[in-house]
C-alpha atoms as a PDB file:
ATOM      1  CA  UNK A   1     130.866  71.965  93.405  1.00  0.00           C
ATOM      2  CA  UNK A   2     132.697  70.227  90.848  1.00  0.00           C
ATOM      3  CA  UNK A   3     136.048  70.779  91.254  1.00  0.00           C
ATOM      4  CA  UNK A   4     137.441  71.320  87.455  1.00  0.00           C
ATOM      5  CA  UNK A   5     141.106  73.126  88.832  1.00  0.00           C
ATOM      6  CA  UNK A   6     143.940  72.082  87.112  1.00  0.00           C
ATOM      7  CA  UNK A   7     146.463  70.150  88.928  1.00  0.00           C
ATOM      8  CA  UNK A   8     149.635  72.578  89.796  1.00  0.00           C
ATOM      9  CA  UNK A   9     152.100  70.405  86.785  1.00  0.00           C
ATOM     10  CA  UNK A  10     149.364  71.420  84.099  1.00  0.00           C
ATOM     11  CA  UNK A  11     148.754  75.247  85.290  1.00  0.00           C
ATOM     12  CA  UNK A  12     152.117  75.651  83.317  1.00  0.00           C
ATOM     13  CA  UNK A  13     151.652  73.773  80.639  1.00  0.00           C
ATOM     14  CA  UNK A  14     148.080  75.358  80.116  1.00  0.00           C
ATOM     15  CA  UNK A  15     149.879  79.148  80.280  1.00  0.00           C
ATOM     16  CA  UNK A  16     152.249  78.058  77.628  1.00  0.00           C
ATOM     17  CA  UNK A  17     149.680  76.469  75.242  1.00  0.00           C
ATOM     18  CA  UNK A  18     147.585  79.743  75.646  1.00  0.00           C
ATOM     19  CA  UNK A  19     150.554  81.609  74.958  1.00  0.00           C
ATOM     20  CA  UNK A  20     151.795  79.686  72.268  1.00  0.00           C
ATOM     21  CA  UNK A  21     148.597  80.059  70.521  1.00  0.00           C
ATOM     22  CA  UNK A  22     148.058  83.965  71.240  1.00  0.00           C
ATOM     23  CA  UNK A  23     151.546  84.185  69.623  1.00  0.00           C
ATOM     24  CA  UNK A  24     150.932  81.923  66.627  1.00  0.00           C
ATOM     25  CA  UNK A  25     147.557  83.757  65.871  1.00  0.00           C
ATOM     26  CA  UNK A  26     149.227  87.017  65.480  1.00  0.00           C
ATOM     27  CA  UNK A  27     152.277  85.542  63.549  1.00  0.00           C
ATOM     28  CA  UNK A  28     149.868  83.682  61.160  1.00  0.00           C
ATOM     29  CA  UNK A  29     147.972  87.134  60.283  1.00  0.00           C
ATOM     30  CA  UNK A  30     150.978  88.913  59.442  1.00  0.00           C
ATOM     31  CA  UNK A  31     150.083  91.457  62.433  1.00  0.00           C
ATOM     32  CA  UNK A  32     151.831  94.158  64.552  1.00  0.00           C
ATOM     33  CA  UNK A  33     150.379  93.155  67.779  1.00  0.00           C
ATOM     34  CA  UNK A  34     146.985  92.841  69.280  1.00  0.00           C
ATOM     35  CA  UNK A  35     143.979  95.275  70.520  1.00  0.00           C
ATOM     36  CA  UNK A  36     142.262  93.936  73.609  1.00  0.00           C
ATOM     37  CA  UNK A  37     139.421  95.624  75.351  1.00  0.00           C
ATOM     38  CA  UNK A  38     139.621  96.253  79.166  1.00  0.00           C
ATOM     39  CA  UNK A  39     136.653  95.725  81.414  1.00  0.00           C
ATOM     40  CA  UNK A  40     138.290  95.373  84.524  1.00  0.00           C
ATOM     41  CA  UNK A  41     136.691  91.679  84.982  1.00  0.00           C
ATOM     42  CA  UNK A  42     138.273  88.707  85.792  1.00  0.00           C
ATOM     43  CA  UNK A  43     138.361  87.386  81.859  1.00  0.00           C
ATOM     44  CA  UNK A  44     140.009  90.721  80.088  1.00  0.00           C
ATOM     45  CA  UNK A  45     142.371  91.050  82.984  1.00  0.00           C
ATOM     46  CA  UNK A  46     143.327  87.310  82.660  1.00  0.00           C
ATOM     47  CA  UNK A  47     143.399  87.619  78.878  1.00  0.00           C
ATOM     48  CA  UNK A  48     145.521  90.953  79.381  1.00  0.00           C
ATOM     49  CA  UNK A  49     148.174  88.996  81.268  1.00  0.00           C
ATOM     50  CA  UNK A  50     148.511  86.229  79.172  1.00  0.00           C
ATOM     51  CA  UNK A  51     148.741  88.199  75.990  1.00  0.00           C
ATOM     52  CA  UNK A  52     151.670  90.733  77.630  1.00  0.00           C
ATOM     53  CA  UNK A  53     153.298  86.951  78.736  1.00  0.00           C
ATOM     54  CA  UNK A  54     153.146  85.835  74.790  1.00  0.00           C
ATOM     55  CA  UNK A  55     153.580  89.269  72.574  1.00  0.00           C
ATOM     56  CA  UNK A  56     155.601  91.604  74.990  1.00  0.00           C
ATOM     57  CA  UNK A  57     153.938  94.851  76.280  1.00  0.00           C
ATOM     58  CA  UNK A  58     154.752  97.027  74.185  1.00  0.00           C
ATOM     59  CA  UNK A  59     152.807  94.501  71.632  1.00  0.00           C
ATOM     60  CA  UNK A  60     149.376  95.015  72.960  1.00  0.00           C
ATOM     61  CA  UNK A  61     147.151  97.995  73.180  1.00  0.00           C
ATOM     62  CA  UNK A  62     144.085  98.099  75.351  1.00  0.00           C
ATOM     63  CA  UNK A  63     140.984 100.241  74.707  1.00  0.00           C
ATOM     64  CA  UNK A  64     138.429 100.992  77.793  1.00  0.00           C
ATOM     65  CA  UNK A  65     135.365 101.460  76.764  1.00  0.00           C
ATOM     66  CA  UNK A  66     132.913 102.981  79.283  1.00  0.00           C
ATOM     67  CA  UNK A  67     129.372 104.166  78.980  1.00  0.00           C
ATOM     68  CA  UNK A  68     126.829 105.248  80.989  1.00  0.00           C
ATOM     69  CA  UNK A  69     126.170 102.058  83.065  1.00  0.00           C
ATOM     70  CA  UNK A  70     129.909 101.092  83.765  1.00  0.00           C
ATOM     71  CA  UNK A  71     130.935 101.707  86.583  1.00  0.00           C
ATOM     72  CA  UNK A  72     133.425 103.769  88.195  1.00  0.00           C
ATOM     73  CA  UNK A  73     135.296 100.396  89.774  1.00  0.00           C
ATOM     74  CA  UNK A  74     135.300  98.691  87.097  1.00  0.00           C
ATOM     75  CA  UNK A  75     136.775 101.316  84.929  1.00  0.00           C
ATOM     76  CA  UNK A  76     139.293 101.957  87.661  1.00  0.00           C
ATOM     77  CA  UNK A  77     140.123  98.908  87.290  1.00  0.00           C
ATOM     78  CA  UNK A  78     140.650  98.402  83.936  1.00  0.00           C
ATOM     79  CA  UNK A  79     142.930 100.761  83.955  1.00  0.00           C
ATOM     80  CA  UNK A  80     144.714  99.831  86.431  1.00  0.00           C
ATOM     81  CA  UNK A  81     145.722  96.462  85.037  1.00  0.00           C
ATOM     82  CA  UNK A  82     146.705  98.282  81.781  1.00  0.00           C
ATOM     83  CA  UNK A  83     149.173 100.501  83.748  1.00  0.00           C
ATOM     84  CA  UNK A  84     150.801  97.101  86.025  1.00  0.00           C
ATOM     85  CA  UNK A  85     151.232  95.748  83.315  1.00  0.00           C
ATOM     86  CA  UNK A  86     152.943  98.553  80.984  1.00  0.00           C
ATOM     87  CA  UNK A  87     150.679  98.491  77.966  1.00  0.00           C
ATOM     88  CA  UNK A  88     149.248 101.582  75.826  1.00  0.00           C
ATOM     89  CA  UNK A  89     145.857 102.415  76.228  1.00  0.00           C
ATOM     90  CA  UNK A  90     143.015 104.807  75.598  1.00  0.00           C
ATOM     91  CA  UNK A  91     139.578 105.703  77.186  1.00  0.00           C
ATOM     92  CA  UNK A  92     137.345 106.046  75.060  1.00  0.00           C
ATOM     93  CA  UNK A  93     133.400 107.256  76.086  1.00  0.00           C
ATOM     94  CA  UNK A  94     130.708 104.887  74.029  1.00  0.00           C
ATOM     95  CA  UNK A  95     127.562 106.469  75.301  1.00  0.00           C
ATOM     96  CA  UNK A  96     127.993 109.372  72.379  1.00  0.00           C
ATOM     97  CA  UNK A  97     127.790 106.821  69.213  1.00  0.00           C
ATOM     98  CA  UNK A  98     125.381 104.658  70.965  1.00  0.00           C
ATOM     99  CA  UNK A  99     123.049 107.532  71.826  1.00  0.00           C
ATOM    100  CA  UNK A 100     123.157 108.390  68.213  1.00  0.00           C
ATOM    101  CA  UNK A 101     122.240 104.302  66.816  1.00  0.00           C
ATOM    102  CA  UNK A 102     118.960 104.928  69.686  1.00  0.00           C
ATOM    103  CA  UNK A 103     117.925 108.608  68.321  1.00  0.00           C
ATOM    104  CA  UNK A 104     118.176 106.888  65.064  1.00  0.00           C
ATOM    105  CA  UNK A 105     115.556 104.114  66.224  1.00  0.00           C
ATOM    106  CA  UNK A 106     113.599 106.257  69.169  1.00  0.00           C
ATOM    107  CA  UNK A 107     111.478 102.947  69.416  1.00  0.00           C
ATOM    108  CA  UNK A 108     114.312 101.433  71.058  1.00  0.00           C
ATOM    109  CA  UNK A 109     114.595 103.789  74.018  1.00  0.00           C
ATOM    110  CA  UNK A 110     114.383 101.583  77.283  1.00  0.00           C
ATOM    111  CA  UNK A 111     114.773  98.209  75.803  1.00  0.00           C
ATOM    112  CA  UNK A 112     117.870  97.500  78.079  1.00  0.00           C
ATOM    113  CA  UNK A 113     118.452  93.995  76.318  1.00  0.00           C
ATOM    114  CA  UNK A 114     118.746  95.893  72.201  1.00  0.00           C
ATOM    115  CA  UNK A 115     120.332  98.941  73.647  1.00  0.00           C
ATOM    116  CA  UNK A 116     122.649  97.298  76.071  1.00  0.00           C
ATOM    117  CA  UNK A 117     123.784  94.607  73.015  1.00  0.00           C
ATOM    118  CA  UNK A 118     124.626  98.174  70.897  1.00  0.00           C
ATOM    119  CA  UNK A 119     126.849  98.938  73.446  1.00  0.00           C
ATOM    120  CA  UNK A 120     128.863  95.548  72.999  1.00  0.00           C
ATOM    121  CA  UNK A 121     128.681  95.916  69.090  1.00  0.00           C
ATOM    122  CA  UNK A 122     130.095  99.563  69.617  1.00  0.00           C
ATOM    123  CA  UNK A 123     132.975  98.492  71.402  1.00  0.00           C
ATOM    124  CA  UNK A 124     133.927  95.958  68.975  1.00  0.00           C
ATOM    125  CA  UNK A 125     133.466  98.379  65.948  1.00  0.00           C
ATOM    126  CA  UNK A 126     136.172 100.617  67.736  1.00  0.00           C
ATOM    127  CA  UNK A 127     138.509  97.712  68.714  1.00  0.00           C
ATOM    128  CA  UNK A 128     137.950  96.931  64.816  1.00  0.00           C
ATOM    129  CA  UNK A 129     138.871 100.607  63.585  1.00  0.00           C
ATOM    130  CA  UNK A 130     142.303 100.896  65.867  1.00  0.00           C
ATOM    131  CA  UNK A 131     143.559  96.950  64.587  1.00  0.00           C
ATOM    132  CA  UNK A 132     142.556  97.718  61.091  1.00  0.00           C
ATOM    133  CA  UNK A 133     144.573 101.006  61.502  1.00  0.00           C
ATOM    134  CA  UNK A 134     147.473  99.613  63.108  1.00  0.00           C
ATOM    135  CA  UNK A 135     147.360  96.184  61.542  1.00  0.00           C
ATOM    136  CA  UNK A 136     146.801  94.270  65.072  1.00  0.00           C
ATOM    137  CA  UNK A 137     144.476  91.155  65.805  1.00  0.00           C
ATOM    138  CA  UNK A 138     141.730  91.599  68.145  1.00  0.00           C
ATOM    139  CA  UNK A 139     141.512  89.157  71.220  1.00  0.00           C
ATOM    140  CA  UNK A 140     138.328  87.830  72.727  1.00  0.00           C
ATOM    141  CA  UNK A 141     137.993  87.258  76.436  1.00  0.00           C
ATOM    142  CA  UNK A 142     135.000  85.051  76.421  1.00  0.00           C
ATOM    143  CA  UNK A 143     135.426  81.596  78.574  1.00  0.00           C
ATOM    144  CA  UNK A 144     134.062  78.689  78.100  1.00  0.00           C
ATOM    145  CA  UNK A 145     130.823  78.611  79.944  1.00  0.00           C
ATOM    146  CA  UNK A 146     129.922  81.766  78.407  1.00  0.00           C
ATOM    147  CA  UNK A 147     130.092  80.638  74.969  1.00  0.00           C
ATOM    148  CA  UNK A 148     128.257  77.201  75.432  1.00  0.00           C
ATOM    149  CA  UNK A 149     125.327  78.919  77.002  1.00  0.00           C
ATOM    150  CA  UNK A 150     124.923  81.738  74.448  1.00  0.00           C
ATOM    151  CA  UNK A 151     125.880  84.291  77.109  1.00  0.00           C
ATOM    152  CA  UNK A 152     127.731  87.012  74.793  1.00  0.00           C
ATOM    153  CA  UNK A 153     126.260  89.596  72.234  1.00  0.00           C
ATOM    154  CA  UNK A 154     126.632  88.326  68.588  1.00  0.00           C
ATOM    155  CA  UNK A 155     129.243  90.601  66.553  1.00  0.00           C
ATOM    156  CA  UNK A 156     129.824  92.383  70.475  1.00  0.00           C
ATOM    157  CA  UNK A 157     132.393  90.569  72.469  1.00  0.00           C
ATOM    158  CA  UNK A 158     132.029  87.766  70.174  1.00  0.00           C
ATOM    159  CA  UNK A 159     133.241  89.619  66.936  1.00  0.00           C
ATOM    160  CA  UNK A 160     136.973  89.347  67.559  1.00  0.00           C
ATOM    161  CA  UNK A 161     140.326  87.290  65.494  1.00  0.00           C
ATOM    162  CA  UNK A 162     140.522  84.343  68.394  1.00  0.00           C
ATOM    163  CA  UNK A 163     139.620  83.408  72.049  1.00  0.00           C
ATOM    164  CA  UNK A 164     142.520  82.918  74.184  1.00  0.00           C
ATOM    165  CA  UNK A 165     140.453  81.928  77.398  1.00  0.00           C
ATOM    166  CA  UNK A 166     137.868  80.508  74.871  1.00  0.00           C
ATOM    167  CA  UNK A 167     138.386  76.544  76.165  1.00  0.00           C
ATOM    168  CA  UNK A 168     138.487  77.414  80.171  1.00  0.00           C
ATOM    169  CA  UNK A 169     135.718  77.198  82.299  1.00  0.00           C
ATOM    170  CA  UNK A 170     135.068  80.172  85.047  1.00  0.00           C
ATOM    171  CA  UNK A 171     136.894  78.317  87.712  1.00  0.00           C
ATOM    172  CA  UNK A 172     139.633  77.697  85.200  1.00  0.00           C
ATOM    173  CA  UNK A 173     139.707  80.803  84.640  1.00  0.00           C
ATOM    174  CA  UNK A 174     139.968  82.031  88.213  1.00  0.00           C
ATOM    175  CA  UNK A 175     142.957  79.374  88.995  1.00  0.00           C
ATOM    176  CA  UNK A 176     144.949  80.540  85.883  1.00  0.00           C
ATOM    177  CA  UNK A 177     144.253  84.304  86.858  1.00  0.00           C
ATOM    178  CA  UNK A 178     146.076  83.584  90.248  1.00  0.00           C
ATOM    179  CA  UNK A 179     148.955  81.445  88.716  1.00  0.00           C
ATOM    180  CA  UNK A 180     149.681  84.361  86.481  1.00  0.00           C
ATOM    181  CA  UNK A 181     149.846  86.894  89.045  1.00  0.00           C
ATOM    182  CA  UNK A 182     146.307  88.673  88.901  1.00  0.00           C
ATOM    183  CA  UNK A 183     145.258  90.449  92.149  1.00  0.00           C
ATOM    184  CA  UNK A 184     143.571  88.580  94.583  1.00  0.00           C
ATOM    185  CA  UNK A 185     140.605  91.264  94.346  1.00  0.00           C
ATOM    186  CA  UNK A 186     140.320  91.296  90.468  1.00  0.00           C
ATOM    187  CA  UNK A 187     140.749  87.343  90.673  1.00  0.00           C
ATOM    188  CA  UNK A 188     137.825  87.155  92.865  1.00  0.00           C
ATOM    189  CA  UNK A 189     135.117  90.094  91.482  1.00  0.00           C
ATOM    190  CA  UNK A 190     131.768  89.900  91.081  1.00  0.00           C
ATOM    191  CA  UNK A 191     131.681  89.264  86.858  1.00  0.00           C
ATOM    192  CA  UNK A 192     129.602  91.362  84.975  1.00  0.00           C
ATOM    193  CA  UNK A 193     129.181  92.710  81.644  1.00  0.00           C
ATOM    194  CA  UNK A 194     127.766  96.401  82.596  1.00  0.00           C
ATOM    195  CA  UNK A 195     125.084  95.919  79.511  1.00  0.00           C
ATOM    196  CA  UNK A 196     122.691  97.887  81.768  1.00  0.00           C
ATOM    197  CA  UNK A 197     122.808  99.201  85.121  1.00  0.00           C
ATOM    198  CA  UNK A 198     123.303  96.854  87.638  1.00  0.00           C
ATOM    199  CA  UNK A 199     123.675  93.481  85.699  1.00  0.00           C
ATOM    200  CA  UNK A 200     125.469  90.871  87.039  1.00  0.00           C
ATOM    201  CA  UNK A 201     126.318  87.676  85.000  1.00  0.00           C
ATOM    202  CA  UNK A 202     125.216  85.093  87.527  1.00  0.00           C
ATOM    203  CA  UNK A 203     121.652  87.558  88.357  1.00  0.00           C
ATOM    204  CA  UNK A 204     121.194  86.937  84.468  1.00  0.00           C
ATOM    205  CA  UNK A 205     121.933  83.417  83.828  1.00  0.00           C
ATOM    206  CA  UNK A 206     119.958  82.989  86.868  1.00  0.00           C
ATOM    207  CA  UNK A 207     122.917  80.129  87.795  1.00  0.00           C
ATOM    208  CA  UNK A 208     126.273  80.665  89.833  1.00  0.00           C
ATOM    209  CA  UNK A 209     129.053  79.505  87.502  1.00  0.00           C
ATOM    210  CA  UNK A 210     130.300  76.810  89.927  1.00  0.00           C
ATOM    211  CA  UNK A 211     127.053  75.129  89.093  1.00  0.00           C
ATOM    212  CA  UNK A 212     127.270  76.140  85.475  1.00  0.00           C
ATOM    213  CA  UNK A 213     131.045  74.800  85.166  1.00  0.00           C
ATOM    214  CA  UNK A 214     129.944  71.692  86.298  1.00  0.00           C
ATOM    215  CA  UNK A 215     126.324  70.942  84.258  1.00  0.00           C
ATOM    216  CA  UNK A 216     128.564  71.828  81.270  1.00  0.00           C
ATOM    217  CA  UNK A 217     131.543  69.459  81.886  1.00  0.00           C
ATOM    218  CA  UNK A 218     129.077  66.599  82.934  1.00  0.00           C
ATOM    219  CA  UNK A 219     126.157  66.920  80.893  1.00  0.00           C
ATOM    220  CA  UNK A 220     126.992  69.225  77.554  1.00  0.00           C
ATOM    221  CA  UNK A 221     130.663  68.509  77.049  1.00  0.00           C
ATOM    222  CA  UNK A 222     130.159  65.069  79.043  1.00  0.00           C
ATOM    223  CA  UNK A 223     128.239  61.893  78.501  1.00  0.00           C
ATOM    224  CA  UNK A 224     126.246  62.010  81.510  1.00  0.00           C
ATOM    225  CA  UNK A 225     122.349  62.079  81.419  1.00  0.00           C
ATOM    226  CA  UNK A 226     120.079  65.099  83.210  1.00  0.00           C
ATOM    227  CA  UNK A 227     119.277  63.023  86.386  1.00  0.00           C
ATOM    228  CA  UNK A 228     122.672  61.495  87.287  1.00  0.00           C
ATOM    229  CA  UNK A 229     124.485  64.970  86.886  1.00  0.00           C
ATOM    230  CA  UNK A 230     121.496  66.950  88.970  1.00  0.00           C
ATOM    231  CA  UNK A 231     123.071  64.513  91.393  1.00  0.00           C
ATOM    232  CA  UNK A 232     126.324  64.505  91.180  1.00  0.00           C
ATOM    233  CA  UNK A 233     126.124  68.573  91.014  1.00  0.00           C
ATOM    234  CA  UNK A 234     124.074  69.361  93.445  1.00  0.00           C
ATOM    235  CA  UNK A 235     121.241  70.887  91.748  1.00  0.00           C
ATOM    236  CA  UNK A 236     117.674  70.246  90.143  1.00  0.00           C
ATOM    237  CA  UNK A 237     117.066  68.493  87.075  1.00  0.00           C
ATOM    238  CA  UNK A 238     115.363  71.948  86.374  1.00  0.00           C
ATOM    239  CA  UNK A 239     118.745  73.409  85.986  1.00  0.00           C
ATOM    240  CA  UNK A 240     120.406  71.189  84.137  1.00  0.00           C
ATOM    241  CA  UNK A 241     117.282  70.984  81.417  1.00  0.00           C
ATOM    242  CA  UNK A 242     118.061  75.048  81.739  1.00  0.00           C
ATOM    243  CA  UNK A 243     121.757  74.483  80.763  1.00  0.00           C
ATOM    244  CA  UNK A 244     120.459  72.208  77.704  1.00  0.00           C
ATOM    245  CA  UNK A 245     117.968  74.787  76.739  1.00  0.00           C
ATOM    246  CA  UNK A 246     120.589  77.493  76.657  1.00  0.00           C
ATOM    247  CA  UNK A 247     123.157  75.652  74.859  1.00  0.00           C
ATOM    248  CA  UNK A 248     120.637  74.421  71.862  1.00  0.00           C
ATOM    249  CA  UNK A 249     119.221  77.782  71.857  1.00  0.00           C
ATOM    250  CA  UNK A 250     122.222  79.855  71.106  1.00  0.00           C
ATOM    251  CA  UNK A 251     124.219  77.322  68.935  1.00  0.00           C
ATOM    252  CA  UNK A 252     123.713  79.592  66.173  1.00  0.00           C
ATOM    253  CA  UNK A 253     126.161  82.248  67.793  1.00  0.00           C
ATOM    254  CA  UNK A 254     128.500  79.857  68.148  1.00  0.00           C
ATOM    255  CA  UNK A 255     128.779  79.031  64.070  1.00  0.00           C
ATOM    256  CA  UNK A 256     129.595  80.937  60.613  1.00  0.00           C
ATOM    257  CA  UNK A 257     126.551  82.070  59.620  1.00  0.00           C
ATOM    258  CA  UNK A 258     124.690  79.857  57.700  1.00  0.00           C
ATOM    259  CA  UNK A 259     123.951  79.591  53.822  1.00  0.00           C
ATOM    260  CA  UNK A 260     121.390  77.243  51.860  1.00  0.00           C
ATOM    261  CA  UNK A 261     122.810  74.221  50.273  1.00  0.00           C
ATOM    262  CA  UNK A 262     123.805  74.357  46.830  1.00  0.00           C
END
């Protein structure tokens, strides 16, 4: 594994920055506050933290979104790191509006991949409806391996106002989680983004994130080639060609959407 941990002096410094920017973001926009969705994951609980640390609790509203395929932990969850730390929230059920996009478009009945990606886009029209309501910004809680691979539903969890986590990697994100005070089991949990039953994130990407963390800092955000970071990761040059694939695949999610030249 690459280790990619901050050192304990820059843990602080790295909370304050986030922080800093989670409270300029909202300032800038003329806002009331912020609308986060809760998954009970390591990356909204993390986010959840950090934003109560720069706006204040009674600043932030979370909404938990279930449907069908989330499960009952994870929910539990969610809510539980809404009620430590003091903020409003409300449960909402998706499967209702999503079940009416799919009786719309019967075709698309058991195509996990196009029904599970309506589920993300359904969340963020309802974090959408509540900030536009209550003039609030809505926070992402994507990381930075996620975003350089692709690995996040266009206008789902990627439609939000900013990305507080956006520049940490997953073991970043994990050492930040415990310097803020997150729970050594919601720290630690298996990440997933309950798209369709049983999905896990590192099942799909077919990668654990240590290895992921580390083909991106070395190869993709680094300047070394395929074979000399297979080595120094631990891995096949397979996997790192995989990472490269990924990354030039999806850089279209990761930019404005693009117009002809004039």
């Amino acid at each position: 594994m690459i280790d990619l941990r901050f050192s304990e002096e820059e843990l602080d410094t790295v909370h304050d920055r986030i922080t800093g920017f989670v409270t300029d973001t909202v300032a800038e926009a003329g806002a009331d506050g912020a609308i986060l969705g809760l998954s009970g994951g390591i990356d909204s609980t993390l986010t959840a933290y950090l934003a109560v640390d720069a706006l204040g609790a009674e600043n932030l509203r979370g909404l938990v979104l279930p449907g069908k395929v989330s499960s009952e932990e994870n929910m539990s969850d969610a809510e539980r790191v809404a009620q430590e730390l003091g903020i409003t929230y409300d449960v909402i059920e998706i499967d209702p509006i999503v079940e009416t996009f799919v009786s719309t478009v019967p075709e698309v009945e058991g195509d996990h991949v196009a029904v599970g990606n309506a589920r993300a886009r359904t969340r963020a029209v309802l974090n959408y409806l509540l900030a536009n309501h209550e003039n609030r910004v809505v926070l992402g809680t994507g990381n930075r391996a996620e975003a350089a691979v692709g690995y996040f539903t266009k206008y789902g969890d990627g439609a939000v106002d900013c990305h507080p986590i956006g520049n940490l990697y997953k073991q970043q994100v994990r050492q930040l989680a415990h310097h803020v005070g997150v729970p050594e089991d919601l720290a630690e949990k298996t990440p997933t983004a309950e798209l369709w039953e049983d999905q896990t994130d590192e099942g799909e990407l077919g990668i654990d994130y240590d290895t992921l963390d580390g083909v991106l800092a070395l190869h993709i955000d680094g300047p070394l080639s395929v074979s000399a970071t297979s080595e120094a990761v631990g891995c096949e040059e397979s996997v790192v060609e995989d990472v490269r694939a990924l990354y030039e695949r999806s850089a279209h999610k990761r930019a404005v959407p693009p117009a002809p030249e004039r």
